[in-house]
N, C-alpha and C. Protein backbone atom coordinates (compact mmCIF):
# COMPACT_ATOMS: atom_id res chain seq x y z
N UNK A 1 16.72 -4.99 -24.77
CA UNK A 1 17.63 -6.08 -25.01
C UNK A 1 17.29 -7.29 -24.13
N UNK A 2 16.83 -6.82 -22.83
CA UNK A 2 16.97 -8.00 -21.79
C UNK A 2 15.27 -8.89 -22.31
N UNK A 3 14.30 -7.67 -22.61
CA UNK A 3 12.85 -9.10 -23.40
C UNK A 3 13.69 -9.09 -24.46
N UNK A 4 14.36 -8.87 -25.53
CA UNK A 4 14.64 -9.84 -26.71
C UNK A 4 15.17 -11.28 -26.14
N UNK A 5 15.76 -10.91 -25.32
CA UNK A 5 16.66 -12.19 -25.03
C UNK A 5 15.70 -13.26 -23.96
N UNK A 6 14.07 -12.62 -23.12
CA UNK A 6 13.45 -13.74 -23.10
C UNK A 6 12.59 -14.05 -23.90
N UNK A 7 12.60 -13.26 -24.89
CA UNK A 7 11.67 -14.09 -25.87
C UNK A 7 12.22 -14.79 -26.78
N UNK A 8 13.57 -14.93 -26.78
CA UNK A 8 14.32 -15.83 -27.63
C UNK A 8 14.08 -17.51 -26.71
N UNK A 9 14.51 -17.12 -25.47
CA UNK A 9 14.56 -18.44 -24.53
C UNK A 9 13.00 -18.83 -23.87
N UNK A 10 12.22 -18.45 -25.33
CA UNK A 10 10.90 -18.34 -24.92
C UNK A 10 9.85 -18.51 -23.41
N UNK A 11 10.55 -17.31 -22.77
CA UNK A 11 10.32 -17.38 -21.55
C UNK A 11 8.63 -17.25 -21.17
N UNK A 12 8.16 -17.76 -19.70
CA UNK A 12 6.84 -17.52 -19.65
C UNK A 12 6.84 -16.11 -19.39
N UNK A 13 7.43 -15.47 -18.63
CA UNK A 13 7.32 -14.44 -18.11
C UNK A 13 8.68 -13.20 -17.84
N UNK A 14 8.53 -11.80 -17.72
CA UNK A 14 9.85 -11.34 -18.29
C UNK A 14 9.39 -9.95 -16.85
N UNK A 15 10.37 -10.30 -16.11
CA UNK A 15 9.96 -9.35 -14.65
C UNK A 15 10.95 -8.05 -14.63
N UNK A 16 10.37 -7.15 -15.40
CA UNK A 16 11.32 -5.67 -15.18
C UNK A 16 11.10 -5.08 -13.65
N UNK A 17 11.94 -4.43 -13.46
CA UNK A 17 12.19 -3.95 -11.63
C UNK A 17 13.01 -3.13 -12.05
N UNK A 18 13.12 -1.62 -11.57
CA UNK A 18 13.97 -0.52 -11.45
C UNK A 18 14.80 -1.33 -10.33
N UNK A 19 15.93 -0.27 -10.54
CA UNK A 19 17.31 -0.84 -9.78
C UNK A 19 16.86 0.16 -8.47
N UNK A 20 16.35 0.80 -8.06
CA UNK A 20 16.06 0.97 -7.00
C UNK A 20 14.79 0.62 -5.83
N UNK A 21 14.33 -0.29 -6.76
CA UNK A 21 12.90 -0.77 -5.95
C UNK A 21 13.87 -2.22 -5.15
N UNK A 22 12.93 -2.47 -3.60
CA UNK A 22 13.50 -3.64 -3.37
C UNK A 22 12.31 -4.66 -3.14
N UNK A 23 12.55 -5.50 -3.37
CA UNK A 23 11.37 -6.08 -3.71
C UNK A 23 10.85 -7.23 -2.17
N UNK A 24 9.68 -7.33 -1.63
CA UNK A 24 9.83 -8.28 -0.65
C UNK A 24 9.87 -9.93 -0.81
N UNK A 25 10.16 -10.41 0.15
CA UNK A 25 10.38 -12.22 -0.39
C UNK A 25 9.26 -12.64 -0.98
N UNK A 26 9.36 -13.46 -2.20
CA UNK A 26 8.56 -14.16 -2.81
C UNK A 26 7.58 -13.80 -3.28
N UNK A 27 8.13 -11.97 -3.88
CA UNK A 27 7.26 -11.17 -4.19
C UNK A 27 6.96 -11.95 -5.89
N UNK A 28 8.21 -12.02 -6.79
CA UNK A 28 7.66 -13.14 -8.20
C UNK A 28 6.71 -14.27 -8.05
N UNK A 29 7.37 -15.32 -6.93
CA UNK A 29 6.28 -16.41 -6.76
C UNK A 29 4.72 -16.00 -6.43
N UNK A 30 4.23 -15.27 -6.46
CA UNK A 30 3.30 -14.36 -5.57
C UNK A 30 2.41 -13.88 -6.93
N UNK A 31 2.96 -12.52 -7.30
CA UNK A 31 2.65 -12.34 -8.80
C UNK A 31 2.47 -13.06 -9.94
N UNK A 32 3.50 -14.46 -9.75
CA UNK A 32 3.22 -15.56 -11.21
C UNK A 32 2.24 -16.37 -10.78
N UNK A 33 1.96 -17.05 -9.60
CA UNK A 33 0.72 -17.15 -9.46
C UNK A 33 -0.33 -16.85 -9.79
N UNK A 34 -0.78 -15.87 -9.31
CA UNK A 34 -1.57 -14.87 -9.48
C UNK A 34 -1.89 -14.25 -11.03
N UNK A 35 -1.52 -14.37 -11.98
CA UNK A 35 -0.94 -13.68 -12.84
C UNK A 35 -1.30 -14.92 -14.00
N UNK A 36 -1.34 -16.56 -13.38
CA UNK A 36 -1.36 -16.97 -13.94
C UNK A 36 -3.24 -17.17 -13.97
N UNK A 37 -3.73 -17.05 -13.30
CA UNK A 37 -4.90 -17.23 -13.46
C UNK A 37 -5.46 -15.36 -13.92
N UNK A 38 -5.02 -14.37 -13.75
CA UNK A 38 -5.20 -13.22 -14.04
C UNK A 38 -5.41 -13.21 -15.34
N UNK A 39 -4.52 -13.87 -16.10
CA UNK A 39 -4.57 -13.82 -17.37
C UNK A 39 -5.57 -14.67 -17.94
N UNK A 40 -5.52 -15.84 -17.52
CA UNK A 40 -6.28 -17.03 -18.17
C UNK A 40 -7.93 -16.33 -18.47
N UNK A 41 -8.04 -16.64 -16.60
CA UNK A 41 -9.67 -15.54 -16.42
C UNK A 41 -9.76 -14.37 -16.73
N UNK A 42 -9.36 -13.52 -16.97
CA UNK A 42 -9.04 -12.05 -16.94
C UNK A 42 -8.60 -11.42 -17.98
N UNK A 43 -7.78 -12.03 -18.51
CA UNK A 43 -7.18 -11.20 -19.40
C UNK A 43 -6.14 -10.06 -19.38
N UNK A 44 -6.11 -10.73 -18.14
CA UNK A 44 -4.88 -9.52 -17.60
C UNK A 44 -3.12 -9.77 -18.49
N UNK A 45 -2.27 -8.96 -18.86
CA UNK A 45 -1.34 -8.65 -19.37
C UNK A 45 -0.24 -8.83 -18.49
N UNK A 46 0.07 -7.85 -17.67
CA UNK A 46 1.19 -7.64 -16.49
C UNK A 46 0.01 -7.15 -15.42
N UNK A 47 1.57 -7.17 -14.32
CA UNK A 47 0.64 -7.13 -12.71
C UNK A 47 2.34 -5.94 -11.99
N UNK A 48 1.68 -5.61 -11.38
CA UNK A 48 2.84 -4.53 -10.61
C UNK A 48 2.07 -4.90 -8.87
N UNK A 49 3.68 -4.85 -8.19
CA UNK A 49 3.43 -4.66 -6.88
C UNK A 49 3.30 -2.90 -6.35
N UNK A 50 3.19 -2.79 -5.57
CA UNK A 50 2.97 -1.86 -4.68
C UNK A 50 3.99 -0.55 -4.45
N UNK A 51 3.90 0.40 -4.93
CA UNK A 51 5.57 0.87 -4.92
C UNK A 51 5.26 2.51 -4.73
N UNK A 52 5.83 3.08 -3.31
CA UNK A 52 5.32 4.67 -3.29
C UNK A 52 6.47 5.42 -3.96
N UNK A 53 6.60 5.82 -4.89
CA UNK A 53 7.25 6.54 -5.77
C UNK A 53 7.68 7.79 -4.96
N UNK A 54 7.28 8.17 -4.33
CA UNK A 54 7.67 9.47 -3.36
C UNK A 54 8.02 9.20 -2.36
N UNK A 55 8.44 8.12 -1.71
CA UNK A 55 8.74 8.04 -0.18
C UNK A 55 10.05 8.88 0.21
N UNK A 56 10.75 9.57 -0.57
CA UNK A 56 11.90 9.61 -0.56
C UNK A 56 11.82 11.25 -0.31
N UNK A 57 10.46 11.64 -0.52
CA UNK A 57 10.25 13.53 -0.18
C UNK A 57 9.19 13.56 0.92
N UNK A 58 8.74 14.08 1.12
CA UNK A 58 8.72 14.60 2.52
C UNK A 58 7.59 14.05 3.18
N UNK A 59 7.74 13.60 4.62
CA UNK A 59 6.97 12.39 5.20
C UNK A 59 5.71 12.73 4.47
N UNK A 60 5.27 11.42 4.33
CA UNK A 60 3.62 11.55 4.03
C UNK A 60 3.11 12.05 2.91
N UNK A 61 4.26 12.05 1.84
CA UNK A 61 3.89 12.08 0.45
C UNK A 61 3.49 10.81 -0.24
N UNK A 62 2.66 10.86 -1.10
CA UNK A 62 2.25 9.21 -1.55
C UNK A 62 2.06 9.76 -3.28
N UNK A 63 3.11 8.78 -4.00
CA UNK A 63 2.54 8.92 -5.58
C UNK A 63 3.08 7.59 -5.94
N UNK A 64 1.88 7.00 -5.78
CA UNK A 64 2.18 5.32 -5.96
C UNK A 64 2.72 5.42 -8.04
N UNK A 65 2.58 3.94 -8.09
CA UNK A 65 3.36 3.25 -9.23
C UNK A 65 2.27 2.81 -10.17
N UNK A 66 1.43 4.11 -10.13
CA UNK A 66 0.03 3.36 -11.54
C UNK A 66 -0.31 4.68 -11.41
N UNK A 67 -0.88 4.79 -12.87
CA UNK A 67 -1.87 5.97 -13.60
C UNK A 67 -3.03 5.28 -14.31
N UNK A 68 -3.62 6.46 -14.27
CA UNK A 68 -4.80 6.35 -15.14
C UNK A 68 -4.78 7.73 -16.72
N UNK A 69 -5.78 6.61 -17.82
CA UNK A 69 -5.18 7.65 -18.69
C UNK A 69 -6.31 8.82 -18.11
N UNK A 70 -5.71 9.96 -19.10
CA UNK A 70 -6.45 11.57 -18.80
C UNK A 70 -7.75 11.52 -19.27
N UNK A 71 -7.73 10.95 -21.04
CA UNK A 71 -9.03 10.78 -21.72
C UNK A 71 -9.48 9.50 -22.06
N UNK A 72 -9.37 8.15 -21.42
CA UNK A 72 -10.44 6.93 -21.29
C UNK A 72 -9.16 6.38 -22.38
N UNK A 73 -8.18 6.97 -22.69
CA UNK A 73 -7.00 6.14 -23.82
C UNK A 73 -6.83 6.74 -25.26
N UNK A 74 -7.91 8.16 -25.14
CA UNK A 74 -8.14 8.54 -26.14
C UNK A 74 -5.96 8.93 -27.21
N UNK A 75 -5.64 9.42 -26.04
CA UNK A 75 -4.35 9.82 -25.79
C UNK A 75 -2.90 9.05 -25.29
N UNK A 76 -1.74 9.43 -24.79
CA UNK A 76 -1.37 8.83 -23.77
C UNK A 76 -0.71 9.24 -22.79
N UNK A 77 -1.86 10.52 -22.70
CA UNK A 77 -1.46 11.19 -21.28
C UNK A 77 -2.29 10.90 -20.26
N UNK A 78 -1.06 10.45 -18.87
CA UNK A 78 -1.78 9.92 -18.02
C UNK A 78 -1.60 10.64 -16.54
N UNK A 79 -2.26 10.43 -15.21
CA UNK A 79 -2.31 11.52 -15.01
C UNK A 79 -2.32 10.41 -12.90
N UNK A 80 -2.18 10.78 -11.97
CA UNK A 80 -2.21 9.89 -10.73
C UNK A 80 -3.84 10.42 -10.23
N UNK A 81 -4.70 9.03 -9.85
CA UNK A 81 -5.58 9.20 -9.24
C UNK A 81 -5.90 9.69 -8.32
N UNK A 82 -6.56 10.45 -7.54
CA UNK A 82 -7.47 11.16 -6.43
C UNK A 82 -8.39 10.23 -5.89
N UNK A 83 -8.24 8.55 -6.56
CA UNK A 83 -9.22 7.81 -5.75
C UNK A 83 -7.95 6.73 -4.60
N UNK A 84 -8.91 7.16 -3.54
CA UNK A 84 -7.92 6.23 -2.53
C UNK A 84 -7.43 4.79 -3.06
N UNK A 85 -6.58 4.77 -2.45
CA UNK A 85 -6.19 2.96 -2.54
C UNK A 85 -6.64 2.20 -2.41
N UNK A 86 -6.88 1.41 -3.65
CA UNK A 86 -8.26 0.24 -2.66
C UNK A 86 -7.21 -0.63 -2.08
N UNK A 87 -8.03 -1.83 -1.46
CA UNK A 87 -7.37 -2.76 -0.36
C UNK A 87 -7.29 -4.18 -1.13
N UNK A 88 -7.70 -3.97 -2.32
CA UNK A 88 -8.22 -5.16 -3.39
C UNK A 88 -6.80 -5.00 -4.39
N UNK A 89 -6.79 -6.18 -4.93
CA UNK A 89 -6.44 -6.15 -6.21
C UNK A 89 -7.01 -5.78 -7.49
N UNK A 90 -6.44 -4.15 -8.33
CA UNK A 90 -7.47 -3.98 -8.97
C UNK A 90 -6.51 -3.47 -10.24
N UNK A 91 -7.47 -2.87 -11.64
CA UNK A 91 -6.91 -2.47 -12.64
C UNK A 91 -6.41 -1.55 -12.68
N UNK A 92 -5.14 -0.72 -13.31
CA UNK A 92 -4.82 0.20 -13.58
C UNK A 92 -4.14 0.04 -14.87
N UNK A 93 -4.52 1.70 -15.58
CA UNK A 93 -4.13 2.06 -16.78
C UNK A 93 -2.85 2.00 -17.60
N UNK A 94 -2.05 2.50 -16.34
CA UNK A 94 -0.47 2.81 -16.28
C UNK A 94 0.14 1.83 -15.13
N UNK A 95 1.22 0.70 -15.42
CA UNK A 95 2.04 0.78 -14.26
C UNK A 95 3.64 1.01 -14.40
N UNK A 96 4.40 1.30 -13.35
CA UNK A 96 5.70 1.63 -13.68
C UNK A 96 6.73 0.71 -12.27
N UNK A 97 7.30 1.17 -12.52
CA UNK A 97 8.97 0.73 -11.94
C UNK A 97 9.05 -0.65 -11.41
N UNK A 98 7.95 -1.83 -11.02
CA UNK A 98 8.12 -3.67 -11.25
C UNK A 98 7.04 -3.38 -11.34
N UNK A 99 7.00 -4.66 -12.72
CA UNK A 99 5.98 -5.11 -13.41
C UNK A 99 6.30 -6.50 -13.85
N UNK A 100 5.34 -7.55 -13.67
CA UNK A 100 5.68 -8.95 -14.15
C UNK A 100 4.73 -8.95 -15.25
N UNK A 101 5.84 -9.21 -16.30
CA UNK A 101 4.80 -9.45 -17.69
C UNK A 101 4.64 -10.67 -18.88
N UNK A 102 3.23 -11.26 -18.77
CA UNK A 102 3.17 -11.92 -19.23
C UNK A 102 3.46 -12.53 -20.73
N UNK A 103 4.06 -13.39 -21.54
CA UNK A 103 4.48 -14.02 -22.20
C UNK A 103 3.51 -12.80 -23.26
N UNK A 104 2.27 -12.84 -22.94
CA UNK A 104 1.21 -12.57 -24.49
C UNK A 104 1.54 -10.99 -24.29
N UNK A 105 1.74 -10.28 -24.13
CA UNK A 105 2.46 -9.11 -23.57
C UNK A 105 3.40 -8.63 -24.19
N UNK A 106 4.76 -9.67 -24.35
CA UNK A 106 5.64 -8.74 -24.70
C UNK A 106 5.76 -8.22 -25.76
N UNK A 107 4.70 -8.04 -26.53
CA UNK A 107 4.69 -7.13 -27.84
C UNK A 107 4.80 -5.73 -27.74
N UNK A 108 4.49 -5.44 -26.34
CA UNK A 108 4.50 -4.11 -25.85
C UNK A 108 6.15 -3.61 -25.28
N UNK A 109 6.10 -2.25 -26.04
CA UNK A 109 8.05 -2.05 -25.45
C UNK A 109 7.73 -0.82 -25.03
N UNK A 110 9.02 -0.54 -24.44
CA UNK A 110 9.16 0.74 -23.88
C UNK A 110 9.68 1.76 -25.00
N UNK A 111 9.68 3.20 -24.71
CA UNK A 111 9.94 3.57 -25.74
C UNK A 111 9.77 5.05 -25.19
N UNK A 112 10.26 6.60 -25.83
CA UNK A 112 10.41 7.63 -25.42
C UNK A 112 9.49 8.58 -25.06
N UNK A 113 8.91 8.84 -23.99
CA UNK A 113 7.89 9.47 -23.84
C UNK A 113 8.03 10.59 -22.55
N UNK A 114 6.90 11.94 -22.93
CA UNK A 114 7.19 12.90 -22.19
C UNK A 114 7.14 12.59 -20.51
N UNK A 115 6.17 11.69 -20.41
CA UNK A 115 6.15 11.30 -18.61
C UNK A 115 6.74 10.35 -18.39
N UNK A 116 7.48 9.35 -19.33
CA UNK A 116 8.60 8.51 -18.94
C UNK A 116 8.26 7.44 -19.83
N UNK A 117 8.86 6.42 -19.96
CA UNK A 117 9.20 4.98 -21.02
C UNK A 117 7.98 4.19 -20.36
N UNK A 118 7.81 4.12 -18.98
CA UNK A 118 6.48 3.14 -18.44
C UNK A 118 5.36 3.35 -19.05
N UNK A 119 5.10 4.72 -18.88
CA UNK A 119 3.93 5.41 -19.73
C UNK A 119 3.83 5.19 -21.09
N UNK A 120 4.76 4.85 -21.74
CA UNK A 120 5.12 4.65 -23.33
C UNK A 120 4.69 3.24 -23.10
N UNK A 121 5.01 2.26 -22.54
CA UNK A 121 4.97 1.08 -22.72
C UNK A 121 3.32 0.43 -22.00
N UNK A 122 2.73 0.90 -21.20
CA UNK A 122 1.54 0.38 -21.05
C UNK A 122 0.47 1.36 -22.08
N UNK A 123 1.03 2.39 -22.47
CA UNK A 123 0.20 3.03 -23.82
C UNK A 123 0.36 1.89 -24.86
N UNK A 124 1.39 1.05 -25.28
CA UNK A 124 1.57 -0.13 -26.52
C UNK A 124 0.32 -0.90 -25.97
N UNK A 125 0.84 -1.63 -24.28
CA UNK A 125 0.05 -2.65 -23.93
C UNK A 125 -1.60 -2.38 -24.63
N UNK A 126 -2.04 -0.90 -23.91
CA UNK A 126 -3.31 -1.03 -24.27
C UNK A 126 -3.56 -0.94 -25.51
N UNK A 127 -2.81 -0.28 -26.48
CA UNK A 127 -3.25 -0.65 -27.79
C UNK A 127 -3.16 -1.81 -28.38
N UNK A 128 -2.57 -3.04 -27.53
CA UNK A 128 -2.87 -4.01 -28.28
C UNK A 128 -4.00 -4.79 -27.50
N UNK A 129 -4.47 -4.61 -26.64
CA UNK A 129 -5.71 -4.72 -26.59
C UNK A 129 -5.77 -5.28 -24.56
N UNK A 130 -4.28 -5.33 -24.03
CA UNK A 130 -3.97 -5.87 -22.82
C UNK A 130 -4.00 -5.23 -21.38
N UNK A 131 -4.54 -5.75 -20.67
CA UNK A 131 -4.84 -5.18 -19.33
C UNK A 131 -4.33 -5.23 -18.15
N UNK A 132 -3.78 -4.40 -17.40
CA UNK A 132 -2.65 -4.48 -16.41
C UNK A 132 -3.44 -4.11 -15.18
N UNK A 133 -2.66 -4.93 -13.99
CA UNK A 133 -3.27 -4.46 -12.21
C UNK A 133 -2.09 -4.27 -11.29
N UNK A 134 -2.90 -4.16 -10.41
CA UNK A 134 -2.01 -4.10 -8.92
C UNK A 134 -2.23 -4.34 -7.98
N UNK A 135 -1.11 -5.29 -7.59
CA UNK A 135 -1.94 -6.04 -6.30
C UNK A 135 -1.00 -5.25 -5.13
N UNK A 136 -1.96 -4.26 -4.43
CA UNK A 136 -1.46 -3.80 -2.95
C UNK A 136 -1.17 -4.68 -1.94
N UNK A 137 -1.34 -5.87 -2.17
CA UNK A 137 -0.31 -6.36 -1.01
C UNK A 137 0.86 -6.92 -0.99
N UNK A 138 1.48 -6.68 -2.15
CA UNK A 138 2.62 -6.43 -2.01
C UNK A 138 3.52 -5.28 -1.93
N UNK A 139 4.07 -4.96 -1.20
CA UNK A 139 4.56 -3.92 -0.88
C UNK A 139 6.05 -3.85 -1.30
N UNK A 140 6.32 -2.79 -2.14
CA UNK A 140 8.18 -2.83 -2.60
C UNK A 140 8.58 -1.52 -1.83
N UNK A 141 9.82 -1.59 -1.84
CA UNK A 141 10.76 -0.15 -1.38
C UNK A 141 11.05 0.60 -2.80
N UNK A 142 10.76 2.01 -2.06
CA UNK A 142 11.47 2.45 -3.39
C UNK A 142 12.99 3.29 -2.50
N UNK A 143 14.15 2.87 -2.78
CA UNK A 143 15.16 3.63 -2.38
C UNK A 143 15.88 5.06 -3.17
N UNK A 144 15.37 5.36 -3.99
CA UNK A 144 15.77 6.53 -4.55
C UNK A 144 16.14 7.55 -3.65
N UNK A 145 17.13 8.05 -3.70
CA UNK A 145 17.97 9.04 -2.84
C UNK A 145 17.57 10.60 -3.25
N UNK A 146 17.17 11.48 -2.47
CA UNK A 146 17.11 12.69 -2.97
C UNK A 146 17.97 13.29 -3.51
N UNK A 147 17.59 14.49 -4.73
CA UNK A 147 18.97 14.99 -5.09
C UNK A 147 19.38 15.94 -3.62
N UNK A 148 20.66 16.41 -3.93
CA UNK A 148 21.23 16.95 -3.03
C UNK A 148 21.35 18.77 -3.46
């Protein structure tokens, strides 16, 4: 509902964020920047900040906020890398919980899937032909509370 309504007010850009990520200052200005030449040169789609999906289990767990697919896209099962973090801004297959996405983009929706709606929705991106990154230096919180 919330991209219908920026693509009605034909927005440049449409910034989903889980309600539990916190985001650091001038983390949008940062990404639309960026994002704007990403695309131009690049061809890049959306951009995700930095986000450890596990901070919330037990020290020193790390399952950041991007996948890669299993079979090169054959599929859209995707699966967390075994390659360290680079220190760069680089591509990934899958991103989830903030993502800034560009105008040419929002053709891609979310939608029901066994490893979650993110995974559903950068599976659209790449089938329409769009390429998503992540820039590690930005760093988000993820506050998710353990269950009890």
């Amino acid at each position: 509902m919330l991209l219908d309504y920026a693509i009605a007010e034909d927005a440049e850009y449409f910034f989903s964020v889980d309600s539990d990520i916190i985001l650091p200052p001038n983390a949008f200005d940062v990404m639309s920047q960026q994002m704007d030449t990403m695309y131009l040169y690049h061809g890049y789609g959306a951009c995700a900040p930095l986000v450890n999906m596990a901070g919330h289990l037990d020290l020193g767990t790390f399952a950041y906020n991007y996948m890669d697919w299993v079979d090169n896209g054959v599929t859209s099962r995707a699966y967390r890398s075994a390659v360290p973090l680079r220190d760069e801004i680089f591509r990934a297959d899958v991103i989830m919980a903030a993502m800034l996405i560009h105008k040419n983009l929002f053709g891609a929706r979310w939608s029901a899937h066994e490893q979650g709606e993110d995974i559903a929705w950068s599976w659209h991106a790449a089938q329409i032909g769009k390429r998503l990154y992540v820039d590690p230096y930005i760093i988000c919180n993820h506050l998710m509370k353990a269950p009890a």
